[in-house]
PDB file of N, CA and C in Angstrom:
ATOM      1  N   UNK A   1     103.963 109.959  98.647  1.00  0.00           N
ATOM      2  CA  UNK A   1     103.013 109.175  97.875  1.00  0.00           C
ATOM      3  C   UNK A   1     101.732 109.004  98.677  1.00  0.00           C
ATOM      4  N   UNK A   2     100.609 109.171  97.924  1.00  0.00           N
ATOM      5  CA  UNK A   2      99.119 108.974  98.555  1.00  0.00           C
ATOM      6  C   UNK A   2      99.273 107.591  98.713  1.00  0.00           C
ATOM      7  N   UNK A   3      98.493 107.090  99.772  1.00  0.00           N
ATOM      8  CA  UNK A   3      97.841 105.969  99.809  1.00  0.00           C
ATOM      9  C   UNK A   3      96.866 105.520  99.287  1.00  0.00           C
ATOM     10  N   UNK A   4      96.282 106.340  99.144  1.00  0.00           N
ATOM     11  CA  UNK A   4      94.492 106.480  98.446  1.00  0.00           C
ATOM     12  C   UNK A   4      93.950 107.242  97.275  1.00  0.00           C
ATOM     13  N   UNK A   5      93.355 107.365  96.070  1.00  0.00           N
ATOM     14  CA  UNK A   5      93.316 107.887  95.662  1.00  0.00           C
ATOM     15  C   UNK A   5      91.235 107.676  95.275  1.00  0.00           C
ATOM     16  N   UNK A   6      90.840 108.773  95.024  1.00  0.00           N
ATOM     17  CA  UNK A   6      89.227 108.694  94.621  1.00  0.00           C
ATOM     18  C   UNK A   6      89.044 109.588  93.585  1.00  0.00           C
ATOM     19  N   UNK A   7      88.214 108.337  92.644  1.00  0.00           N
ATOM     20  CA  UNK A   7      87.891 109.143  90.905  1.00  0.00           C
ATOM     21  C   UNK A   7      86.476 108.789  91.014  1.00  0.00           C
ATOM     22  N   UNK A   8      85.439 109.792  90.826  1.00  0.00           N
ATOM     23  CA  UNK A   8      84.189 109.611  90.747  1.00  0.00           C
ATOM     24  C   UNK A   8      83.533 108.387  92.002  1.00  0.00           C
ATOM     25  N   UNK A   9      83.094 107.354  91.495  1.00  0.00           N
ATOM     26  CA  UNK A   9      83.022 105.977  92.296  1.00  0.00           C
ATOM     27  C   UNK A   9      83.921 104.736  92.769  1.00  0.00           C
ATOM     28  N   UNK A  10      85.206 105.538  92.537  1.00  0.00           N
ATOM     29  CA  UNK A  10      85.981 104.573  92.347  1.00  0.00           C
ATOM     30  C   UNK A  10      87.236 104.894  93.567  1.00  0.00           C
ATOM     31  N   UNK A  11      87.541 103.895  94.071  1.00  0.00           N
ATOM     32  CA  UNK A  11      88.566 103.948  95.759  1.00  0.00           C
ATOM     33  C   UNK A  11      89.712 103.390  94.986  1.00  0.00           C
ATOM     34  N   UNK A  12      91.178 103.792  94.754  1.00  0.00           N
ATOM     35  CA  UNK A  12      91.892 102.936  94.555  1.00  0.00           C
ATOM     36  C   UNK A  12      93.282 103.186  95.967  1.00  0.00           C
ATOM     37  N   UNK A  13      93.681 101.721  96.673  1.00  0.00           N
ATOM     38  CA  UNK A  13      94.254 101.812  97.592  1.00  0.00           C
ATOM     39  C   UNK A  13      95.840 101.141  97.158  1.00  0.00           C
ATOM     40  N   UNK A  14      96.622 102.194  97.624  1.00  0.00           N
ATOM     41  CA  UNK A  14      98.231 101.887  97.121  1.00  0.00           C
ATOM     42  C   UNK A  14      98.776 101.542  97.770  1.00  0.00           C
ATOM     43  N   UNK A  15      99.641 100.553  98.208  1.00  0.00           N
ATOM     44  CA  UNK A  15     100.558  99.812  99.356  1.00  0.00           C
ATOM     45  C   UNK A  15     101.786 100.172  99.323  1.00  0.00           C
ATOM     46  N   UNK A  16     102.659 100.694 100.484  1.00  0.00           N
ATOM     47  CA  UNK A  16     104.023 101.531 100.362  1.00  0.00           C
ATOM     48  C   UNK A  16     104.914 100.475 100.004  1.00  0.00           C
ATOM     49  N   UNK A  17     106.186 100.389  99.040  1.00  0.00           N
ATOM     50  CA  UNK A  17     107.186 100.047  98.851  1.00  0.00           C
ATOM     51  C   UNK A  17     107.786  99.462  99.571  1.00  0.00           C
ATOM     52  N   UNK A  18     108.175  97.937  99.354  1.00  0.00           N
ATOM     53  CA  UNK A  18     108.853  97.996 100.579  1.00  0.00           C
ATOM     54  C   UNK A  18     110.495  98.228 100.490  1.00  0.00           C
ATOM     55  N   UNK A  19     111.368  98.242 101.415  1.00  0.00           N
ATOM     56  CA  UNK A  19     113.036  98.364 100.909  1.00  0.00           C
ATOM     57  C   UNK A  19     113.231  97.593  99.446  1.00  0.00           C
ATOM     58  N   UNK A  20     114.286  97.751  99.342  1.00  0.00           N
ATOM     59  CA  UNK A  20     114.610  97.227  97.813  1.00  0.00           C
ATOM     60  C   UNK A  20     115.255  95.693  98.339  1.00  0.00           C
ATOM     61  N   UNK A  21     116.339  96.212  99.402  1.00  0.00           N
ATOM     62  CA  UNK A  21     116.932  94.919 100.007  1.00  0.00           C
ATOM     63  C   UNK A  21     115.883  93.449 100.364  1.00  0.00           C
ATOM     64  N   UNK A  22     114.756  93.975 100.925  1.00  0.00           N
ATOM     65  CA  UNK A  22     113.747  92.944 101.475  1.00  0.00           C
ATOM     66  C   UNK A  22     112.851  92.317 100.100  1.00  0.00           C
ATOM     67  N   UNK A  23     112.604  93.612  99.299  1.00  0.00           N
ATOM     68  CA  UNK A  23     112.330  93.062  98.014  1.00  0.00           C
ATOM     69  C   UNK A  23     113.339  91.675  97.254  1.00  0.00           C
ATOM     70  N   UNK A  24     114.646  92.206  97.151  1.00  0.00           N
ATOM     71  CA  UNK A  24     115.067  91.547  96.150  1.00  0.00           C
ATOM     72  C   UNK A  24     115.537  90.027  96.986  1.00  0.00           C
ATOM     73  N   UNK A  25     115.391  89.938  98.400  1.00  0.00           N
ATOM     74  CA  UNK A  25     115.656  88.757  99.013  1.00  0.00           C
ATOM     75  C   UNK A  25     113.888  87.655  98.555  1.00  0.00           C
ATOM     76  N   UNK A  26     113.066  88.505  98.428  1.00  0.00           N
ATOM     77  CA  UNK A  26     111.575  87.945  98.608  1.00  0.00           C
ATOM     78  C   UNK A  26     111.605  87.006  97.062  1.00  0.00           C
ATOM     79  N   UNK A  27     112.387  87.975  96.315  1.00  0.00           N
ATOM     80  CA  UNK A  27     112.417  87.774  95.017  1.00  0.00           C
ATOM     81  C   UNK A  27     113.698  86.687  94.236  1.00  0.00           C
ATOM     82  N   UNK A  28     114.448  86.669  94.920  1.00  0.00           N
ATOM     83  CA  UNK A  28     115.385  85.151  95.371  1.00  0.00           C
ATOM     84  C   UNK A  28     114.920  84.598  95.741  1.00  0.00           C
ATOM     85  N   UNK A  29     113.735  84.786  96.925  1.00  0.00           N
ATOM     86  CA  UNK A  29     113.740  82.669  96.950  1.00  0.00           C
ATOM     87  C   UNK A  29     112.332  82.579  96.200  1.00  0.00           C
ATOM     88  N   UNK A  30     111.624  83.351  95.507  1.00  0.00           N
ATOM     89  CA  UNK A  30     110.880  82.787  95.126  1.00  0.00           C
ATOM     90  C   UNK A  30     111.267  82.107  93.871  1.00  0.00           C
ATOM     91  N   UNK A  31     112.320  82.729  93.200  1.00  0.00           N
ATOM     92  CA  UNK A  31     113.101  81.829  92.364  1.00  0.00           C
ATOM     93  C   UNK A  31     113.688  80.924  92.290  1.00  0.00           C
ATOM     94  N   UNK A  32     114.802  80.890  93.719  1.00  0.00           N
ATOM     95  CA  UNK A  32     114.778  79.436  94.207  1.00  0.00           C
ATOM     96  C   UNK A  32     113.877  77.851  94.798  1.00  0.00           C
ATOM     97  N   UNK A  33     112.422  78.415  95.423  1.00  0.00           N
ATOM     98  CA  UNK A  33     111.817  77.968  95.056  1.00  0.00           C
ATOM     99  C   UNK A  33     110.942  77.257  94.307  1.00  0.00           C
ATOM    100  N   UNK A  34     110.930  77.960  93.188  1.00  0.00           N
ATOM    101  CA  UNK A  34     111.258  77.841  91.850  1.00  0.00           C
ATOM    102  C   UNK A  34     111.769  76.539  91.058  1.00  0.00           C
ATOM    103  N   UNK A  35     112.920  76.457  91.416  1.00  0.00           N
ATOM    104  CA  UNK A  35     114.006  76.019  90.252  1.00  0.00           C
ATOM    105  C   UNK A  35     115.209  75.174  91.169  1.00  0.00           C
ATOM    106  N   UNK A  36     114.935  75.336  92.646  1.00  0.00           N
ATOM    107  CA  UNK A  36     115.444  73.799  93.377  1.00  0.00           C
ATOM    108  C   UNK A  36     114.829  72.740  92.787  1.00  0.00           C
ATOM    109  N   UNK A  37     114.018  72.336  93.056  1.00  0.00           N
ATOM    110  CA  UNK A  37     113.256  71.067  92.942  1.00  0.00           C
ATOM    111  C   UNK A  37     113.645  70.921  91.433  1.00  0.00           C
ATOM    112  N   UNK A  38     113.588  71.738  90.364  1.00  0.00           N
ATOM    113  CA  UNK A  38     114.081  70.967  89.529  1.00  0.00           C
ATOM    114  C   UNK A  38     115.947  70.622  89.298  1.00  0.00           C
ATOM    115  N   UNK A  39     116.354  71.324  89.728  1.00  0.00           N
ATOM    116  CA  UNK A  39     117.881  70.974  89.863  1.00  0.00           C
ATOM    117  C   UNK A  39     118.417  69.582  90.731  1.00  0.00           C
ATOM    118  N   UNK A  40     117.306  69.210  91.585  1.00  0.00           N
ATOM    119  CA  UNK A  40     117.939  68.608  92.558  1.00  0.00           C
ATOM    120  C   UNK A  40     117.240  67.228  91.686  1.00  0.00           C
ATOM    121  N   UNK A  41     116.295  67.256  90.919  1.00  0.00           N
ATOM    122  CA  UNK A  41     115.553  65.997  90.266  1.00  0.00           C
ATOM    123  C   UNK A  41     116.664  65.974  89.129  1.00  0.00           C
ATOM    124  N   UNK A  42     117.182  66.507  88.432  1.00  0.00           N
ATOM    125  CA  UNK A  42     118.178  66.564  87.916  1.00  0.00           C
ATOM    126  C   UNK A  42     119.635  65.687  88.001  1.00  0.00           C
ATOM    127  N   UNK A  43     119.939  66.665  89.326  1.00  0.00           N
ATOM    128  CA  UNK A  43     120.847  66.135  89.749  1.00  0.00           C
ATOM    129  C   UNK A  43     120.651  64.467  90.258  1.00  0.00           C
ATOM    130  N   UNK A  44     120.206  64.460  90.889  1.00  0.00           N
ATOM    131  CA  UNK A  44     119.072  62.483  91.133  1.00  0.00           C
ATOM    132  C   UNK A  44     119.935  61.910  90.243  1.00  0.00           C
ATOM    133  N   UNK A  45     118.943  62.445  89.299  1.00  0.00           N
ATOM    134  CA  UNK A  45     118.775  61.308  87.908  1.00  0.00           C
ATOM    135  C   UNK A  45     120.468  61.380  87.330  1.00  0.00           C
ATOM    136  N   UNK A  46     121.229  62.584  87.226  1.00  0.00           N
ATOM    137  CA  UNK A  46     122.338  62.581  86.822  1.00  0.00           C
ATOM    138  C   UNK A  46     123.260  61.445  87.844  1.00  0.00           C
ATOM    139  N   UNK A  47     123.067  61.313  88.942  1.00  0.00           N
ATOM    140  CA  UNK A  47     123.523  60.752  89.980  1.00  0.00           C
ATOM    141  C   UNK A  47     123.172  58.900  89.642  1.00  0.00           C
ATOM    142  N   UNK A  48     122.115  58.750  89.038  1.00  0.00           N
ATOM    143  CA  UNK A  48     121.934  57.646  88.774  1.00  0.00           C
ATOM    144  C   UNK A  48     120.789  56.902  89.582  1.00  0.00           C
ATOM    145  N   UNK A  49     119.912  57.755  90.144  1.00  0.00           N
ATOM    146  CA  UNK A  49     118.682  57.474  90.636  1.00  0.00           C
ATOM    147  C   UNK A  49     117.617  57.491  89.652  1.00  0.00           C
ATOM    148  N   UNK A  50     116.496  56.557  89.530  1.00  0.00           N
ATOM    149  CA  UNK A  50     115.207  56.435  89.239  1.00  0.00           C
ATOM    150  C   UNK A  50     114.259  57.664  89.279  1.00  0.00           C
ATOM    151  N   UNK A  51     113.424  57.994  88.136  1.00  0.00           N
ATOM    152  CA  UNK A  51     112.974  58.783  88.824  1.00  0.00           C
ATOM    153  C   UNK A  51     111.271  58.696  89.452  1.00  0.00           C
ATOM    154  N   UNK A  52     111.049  59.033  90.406  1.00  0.00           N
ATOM    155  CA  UNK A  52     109.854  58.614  91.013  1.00  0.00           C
ATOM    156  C   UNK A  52     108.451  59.289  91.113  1.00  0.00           C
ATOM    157  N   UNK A  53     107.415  59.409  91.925  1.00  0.00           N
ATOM    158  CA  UNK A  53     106.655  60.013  92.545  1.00  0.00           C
ATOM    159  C   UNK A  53     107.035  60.831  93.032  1.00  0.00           C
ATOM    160  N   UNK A  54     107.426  60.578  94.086  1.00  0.00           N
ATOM    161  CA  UNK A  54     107.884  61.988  95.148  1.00  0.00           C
ATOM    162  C   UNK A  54     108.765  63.129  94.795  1.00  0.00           C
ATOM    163  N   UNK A  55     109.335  63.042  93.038  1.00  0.00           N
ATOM    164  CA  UNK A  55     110.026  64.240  92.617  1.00  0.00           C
ATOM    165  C   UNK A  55     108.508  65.292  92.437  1.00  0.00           C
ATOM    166  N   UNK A  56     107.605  64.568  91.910  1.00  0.00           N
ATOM    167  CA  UNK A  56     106.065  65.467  91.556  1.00  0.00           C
ATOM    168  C   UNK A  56     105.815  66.317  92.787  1.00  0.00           C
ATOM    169  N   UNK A  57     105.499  65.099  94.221  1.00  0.00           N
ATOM    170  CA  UNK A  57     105.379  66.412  94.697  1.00  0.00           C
ATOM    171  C   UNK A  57     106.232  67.304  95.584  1.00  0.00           C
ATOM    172  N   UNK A  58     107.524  66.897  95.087  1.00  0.00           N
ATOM    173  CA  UNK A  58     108.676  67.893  95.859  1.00  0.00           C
ATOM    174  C   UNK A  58     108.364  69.378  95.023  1.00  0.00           C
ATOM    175  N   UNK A  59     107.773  69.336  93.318  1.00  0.00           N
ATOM    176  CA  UNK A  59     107.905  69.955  92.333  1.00  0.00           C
ATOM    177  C   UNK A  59     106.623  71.058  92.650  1.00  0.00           C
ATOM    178  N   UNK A  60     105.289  69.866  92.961  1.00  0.00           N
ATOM    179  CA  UNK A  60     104.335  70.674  92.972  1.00  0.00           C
ATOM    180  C   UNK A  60     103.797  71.626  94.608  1.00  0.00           C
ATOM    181  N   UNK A  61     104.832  71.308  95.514  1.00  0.00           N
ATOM    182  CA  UNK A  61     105.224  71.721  96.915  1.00  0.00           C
ATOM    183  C   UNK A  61     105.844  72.870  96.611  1.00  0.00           C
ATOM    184  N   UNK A  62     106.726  72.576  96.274  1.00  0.00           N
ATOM    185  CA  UNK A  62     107.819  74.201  95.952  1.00  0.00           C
ATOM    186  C   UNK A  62     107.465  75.077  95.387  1.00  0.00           C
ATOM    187  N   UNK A  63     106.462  74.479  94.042  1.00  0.00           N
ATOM    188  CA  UNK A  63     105.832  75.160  92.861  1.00  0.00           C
ATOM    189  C   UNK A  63     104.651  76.372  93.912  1.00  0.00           C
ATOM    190  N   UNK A  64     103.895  75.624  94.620  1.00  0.00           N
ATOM    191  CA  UNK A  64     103.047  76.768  95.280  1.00  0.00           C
ATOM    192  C   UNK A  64     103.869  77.026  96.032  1.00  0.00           C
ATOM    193  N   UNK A  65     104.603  77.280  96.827  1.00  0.00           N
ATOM    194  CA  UNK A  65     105.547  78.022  98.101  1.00  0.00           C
ATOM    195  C   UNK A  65     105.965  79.117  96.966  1.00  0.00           C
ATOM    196  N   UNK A  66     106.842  78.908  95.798  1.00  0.00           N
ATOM    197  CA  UNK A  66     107.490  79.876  94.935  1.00  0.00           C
ATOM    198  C   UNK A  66     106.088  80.666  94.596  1.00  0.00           C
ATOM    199  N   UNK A  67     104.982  80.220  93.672  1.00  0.00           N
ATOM    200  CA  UNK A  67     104.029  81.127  93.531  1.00  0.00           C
ATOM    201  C   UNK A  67     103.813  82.231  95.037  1.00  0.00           C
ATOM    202  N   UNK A  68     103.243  81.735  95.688  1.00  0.00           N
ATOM    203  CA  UNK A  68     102.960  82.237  96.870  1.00  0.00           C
ATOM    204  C   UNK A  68     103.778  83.171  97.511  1.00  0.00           C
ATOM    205  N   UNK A  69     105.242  83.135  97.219  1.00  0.00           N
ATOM    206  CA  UNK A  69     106.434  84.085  97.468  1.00  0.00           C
ATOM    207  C   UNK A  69     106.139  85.157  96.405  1.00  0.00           C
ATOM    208  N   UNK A  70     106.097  84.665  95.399  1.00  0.00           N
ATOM    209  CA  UNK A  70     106.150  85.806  93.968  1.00  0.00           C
ATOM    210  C   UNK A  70     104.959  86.523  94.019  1.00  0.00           C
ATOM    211  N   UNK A  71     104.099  86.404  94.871  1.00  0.00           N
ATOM    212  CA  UNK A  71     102.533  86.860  94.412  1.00  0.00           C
ATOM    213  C   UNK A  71     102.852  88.104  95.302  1.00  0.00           C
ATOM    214  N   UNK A  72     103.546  87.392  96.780  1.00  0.00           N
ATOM    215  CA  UNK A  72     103.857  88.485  98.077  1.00  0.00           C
ATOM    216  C   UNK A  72     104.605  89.305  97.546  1.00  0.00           C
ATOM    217  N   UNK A  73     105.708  89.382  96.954  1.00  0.00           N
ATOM    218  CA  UNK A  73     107.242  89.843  96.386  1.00  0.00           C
ATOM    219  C   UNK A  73     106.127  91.020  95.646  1.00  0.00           C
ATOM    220  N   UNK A  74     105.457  90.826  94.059  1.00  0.00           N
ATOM    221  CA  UNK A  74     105.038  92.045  93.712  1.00  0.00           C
ATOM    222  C   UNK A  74     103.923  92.813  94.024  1.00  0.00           C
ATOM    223  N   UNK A  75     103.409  91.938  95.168  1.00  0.00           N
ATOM    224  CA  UNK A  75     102.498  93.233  96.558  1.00  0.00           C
ATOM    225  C   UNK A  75     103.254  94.030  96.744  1.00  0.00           C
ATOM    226  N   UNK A  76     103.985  93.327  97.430  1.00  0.00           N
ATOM    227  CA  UNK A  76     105.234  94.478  97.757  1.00  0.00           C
ATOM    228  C   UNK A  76     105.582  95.616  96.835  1.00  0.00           C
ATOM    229  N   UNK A  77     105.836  95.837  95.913  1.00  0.00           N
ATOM    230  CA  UNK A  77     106.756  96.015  94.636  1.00  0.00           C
ATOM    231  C   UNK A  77     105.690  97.094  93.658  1.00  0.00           C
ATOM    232  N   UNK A  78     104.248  96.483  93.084  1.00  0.00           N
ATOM    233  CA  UNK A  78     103.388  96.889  92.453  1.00  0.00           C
ATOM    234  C   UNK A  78     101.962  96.942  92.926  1.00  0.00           C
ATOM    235  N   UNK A  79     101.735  96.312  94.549  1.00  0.00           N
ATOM    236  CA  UNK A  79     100.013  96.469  94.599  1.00  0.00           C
ATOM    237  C   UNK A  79      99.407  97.233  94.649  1.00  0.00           C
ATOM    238  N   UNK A  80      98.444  97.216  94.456  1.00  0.00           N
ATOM    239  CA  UNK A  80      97.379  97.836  94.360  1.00  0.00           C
ATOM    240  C   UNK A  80      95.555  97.419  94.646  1.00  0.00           C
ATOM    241  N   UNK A  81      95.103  98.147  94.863  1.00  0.00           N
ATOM    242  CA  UNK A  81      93.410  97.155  95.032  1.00  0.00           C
ATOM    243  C   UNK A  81      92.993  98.808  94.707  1.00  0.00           C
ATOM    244  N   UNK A  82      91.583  98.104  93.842  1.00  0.00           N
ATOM    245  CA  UNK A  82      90.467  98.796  93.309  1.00  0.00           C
ATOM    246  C   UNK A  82      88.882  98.553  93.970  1.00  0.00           C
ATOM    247  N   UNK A  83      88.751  99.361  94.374  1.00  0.00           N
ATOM    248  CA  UNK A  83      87.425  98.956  95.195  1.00  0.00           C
ATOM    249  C   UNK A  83      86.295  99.847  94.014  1.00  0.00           C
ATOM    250  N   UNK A  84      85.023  99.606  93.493  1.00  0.00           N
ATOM    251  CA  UNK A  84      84.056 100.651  92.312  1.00  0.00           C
ATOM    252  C   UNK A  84      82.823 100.557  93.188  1.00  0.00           C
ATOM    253  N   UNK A  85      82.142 101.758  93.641  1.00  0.00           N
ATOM    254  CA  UNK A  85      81.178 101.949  94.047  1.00  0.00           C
ATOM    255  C   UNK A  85      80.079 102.156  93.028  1.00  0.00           C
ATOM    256  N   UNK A  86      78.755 100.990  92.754  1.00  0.00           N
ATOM    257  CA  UNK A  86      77.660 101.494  92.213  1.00  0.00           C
ATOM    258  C   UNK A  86      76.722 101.688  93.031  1.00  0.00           C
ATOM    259  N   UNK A  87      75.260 101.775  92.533  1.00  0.00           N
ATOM    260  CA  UNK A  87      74.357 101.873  93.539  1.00  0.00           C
ATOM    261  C   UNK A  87      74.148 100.947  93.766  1.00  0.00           C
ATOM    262  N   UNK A  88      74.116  99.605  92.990  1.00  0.00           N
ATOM    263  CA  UNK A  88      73.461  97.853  93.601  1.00  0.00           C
ATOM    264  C   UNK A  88      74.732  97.030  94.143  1.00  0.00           C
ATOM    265  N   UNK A  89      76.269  97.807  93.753  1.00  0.00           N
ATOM    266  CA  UNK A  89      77.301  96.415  93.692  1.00  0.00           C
ATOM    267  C   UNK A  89      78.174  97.300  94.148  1.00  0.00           C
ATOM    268  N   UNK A  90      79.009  96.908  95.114  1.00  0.00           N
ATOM    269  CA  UNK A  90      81.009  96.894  95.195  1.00  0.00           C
ATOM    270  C   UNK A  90      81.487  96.038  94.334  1.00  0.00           C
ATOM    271  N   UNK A  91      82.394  96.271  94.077  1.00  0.00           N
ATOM    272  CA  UNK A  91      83.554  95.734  92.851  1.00  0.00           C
ATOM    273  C   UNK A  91      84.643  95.877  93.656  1.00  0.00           C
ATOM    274  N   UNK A  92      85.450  94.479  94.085  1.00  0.00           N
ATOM    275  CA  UNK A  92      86.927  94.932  95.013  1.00  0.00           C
ATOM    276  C   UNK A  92      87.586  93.244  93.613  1.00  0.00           C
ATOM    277  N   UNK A  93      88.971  94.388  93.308  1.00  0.00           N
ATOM    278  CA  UNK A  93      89.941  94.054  92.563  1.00  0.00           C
ATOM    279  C   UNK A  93      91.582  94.344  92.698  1.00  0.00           C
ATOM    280  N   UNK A  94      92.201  93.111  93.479  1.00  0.00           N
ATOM    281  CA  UNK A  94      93.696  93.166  93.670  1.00  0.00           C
ATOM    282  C   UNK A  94      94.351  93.185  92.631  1.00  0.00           C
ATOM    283  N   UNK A  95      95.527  94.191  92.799  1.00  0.00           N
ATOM    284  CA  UNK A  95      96.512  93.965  91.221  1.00  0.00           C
ATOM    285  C   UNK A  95      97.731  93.859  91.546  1.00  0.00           C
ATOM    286  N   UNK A  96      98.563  93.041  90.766  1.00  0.00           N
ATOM    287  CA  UNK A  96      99.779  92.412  91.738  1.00  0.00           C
ATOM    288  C   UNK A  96     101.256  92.818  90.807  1.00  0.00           C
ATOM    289  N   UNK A  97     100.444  94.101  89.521  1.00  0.00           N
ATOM    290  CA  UNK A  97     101.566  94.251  88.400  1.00  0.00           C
ATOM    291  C   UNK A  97     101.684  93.278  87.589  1.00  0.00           C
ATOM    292  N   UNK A  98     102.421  91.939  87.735  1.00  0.00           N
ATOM    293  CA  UNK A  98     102.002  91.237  86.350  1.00  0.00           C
ATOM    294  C   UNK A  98     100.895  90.705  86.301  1.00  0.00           C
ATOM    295  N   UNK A  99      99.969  90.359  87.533  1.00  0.00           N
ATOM    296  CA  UNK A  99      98.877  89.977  86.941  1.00  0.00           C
ATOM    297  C   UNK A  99      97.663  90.704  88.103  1.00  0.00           C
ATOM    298  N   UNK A 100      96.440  90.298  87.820  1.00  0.00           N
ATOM    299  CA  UNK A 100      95.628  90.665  89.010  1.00  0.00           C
ATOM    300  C   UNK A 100      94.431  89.678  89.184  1.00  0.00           C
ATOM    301  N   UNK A 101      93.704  89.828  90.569  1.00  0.00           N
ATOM    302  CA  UNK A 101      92.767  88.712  91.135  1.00  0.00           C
ATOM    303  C   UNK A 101      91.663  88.737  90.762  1.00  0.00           C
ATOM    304  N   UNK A 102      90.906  87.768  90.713  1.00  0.00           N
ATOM    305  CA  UNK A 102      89.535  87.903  90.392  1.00  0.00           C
ATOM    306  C   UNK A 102      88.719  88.436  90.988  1.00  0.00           C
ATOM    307  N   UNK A 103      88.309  89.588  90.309  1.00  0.00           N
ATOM    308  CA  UNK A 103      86.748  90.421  90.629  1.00  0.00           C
ATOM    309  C   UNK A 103      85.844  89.792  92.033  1.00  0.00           C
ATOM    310  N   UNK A 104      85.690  90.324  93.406  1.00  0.00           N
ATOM    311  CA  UNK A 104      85.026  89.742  93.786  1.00  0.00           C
ATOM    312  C   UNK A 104      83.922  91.160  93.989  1.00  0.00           C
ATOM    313  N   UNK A 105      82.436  90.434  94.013  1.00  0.00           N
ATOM    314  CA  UNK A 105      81.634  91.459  93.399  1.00  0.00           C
ATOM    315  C   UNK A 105      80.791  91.191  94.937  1.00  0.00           C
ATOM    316  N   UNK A 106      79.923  92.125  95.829  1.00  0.00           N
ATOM    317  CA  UNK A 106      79.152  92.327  96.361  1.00  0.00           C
ATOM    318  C   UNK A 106      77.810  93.200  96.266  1.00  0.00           C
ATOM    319  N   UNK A 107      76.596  92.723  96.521  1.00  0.00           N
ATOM    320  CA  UNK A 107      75.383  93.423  96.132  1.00  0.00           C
ATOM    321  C   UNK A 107      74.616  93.586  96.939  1.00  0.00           C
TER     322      UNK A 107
END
């Protein structure tokens, strides 16, 4: 597999695969990450605890750690970056497979 590929003005750079094993561990905890915090607020409340503040930000703690795992996980998996050469501007654009980053533009 190329690393690189060039169409007219356009650079696109491909990132190697990583194992499947390291993948699908990256890809567990970002799910667990995920979906602790709500099991364990769950469990709380099933337990017979109140529920408070500090479930929010156990929720919104985990919530970016899990994003932040999942974003790494399909680098791994699907990235890609687009760099577009004009004459006034660069155009550099990460793509992460399900989604991709915002356009950052230089002139």
């Amino acid at each position: 597999m190329k690393s690189y590929e060039i169409n007219n003005n356009q650079l696109i750079l491909k990132v190697r695969k990583s194992p499947v094993f390291i993948r699908s561990v990256m890809f567990l905890f970002s799910f667990l990450f995920f979906f602790s915090p709500l099991m364990g607020i769950a469990l709380s409340i099933s337990m017979g605890y109140q529920f408070h503040f500090g479930f929010l930000i156990w929720i919104g703690l985990f919530g970016l750690m899990g994003f932040y795992m999942l974003r790494i996980s399909l680098w791994n998996t699907y990235g890609y970056e687009t760099i577009v050469f004009d004459k006034q501007k660069v155009t550099y654009q990460a793509n992460y497979g399900w989604f991709k980053d915002g356009k950052k533009l230089k002139t």
